[in-house]
Protein backbone atom coordinates (compact mmCIF):
# COMPACT_ATOMS: atom_id res chain seq x y z
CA UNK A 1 -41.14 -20.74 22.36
CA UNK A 2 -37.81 -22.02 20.73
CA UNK A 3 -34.43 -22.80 22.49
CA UNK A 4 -31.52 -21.32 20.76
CA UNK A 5 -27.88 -22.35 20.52
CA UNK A 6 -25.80 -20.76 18.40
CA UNK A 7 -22.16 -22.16 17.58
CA UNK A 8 -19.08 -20.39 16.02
CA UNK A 9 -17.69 -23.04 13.28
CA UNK A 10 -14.62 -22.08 10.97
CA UNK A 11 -17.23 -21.95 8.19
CA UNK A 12 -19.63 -19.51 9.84
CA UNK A 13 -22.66 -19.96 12.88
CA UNK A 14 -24.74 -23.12 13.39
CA UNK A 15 -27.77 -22.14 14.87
CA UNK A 16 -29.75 -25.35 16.57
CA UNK A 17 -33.39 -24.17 17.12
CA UNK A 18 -35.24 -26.66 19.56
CA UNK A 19 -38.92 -26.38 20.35
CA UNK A 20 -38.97 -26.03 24.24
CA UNK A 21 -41.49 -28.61 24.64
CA UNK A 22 -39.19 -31.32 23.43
CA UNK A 23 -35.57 -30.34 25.17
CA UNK A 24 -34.75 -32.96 28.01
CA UNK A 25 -35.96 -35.63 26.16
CA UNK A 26 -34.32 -38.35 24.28
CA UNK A 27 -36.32 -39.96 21.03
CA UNK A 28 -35.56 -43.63 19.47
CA UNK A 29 -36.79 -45.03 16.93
CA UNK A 30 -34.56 -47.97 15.75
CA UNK A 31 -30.66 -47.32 15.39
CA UNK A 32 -31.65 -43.30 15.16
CA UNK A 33 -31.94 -41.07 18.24
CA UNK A 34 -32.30 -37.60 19.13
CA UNK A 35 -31.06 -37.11 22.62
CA UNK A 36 -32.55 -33.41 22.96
CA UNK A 37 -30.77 -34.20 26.82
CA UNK A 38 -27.56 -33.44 25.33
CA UNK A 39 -25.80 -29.86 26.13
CA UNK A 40 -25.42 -29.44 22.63
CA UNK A 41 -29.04 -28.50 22.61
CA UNK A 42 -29.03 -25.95 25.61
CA UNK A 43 -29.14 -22.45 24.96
CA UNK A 44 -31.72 -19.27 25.32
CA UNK A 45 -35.09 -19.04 25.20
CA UNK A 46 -36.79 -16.95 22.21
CA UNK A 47 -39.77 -15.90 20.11
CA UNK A 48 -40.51 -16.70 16.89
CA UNK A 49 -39.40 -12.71 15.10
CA UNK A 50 -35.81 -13.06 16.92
CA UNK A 51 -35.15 -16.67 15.45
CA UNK A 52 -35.98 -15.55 12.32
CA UNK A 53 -33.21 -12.88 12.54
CA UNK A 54 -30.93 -15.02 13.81
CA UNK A 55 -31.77 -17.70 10.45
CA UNK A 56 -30.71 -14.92 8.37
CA UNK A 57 -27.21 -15.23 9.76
CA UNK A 58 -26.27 -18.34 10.03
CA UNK A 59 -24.58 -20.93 7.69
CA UNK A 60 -25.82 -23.82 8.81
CA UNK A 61 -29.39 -24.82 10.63
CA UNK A 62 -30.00 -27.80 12.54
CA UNK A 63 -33.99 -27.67 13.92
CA UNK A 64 -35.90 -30.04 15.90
CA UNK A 65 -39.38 -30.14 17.09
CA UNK A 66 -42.57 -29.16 14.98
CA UNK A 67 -42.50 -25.31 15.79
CA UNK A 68 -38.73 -25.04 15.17
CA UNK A 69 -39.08 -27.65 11.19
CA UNK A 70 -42.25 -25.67 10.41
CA UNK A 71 -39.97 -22.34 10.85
CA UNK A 72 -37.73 -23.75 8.86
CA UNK A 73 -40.54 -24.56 5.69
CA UNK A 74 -42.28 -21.32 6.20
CA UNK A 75 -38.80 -19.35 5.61
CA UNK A 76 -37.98 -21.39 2.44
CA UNK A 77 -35.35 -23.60 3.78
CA UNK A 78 -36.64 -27.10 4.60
CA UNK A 79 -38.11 -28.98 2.26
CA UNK A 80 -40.81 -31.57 3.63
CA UNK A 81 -39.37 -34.68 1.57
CA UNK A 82 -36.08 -33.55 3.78
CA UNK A 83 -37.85 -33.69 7.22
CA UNK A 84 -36.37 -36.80 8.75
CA UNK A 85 -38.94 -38.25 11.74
CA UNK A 86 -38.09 -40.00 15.06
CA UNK A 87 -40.59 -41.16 17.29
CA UNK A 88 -43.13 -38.22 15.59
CA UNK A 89 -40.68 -35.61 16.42
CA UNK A 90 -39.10 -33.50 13.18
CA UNK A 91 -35.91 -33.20 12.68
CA UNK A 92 -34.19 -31.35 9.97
CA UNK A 93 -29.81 -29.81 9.24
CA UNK A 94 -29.79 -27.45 6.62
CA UNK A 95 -26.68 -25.75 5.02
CA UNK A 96 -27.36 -22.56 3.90
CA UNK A 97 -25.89 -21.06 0.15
């Protein structure tokens, strides 16, 4: 299950796709964080097929959590050298072309 927040910007929609299991919590691992606590990270619960829809769409990606990165690799977007880690948590922004 994936937590979806989707944001107009003047360039087109950010989509931030959390893995449930990880929202609430805040990460640290020297001067980076992920603070998964913030509102920017709230939004509606979905399954897998609907995400992927929603991918399609966007312009920009921003995915956190192993569920939500792995989407991201599967689909062709994230590359694993790209896949930034904090505290064993993924965490990965695309921009799409």
């Amino acid at each position: 299950m994936f937590i979806v927040a989707r944001k107009e910007t003047p360039r087109g929609m950010l989509l931030v796709v959390t893995d449930a299991d990880v929202l609430g919590k805040v990460f640290t691992d020297g001067k980076r964080q992920l603070d998964l606590a913030n509102p920017f990270y709230k939004g509606e619960e979905m399954e897998k097929e609907e995400v992927k829809k929603l991918v399609l769409e966007s312009r920009y990606l921003h995915l956190t959590g192993k569920e939500a990165v792995q989407l991201g690799v599967d689909l062709g977007f994230v590359e694993k050298k790209n896949i930034l880690m904090i505290q064993e948590v993924p965490h990965a922004e695309v921009v799409m072309e």
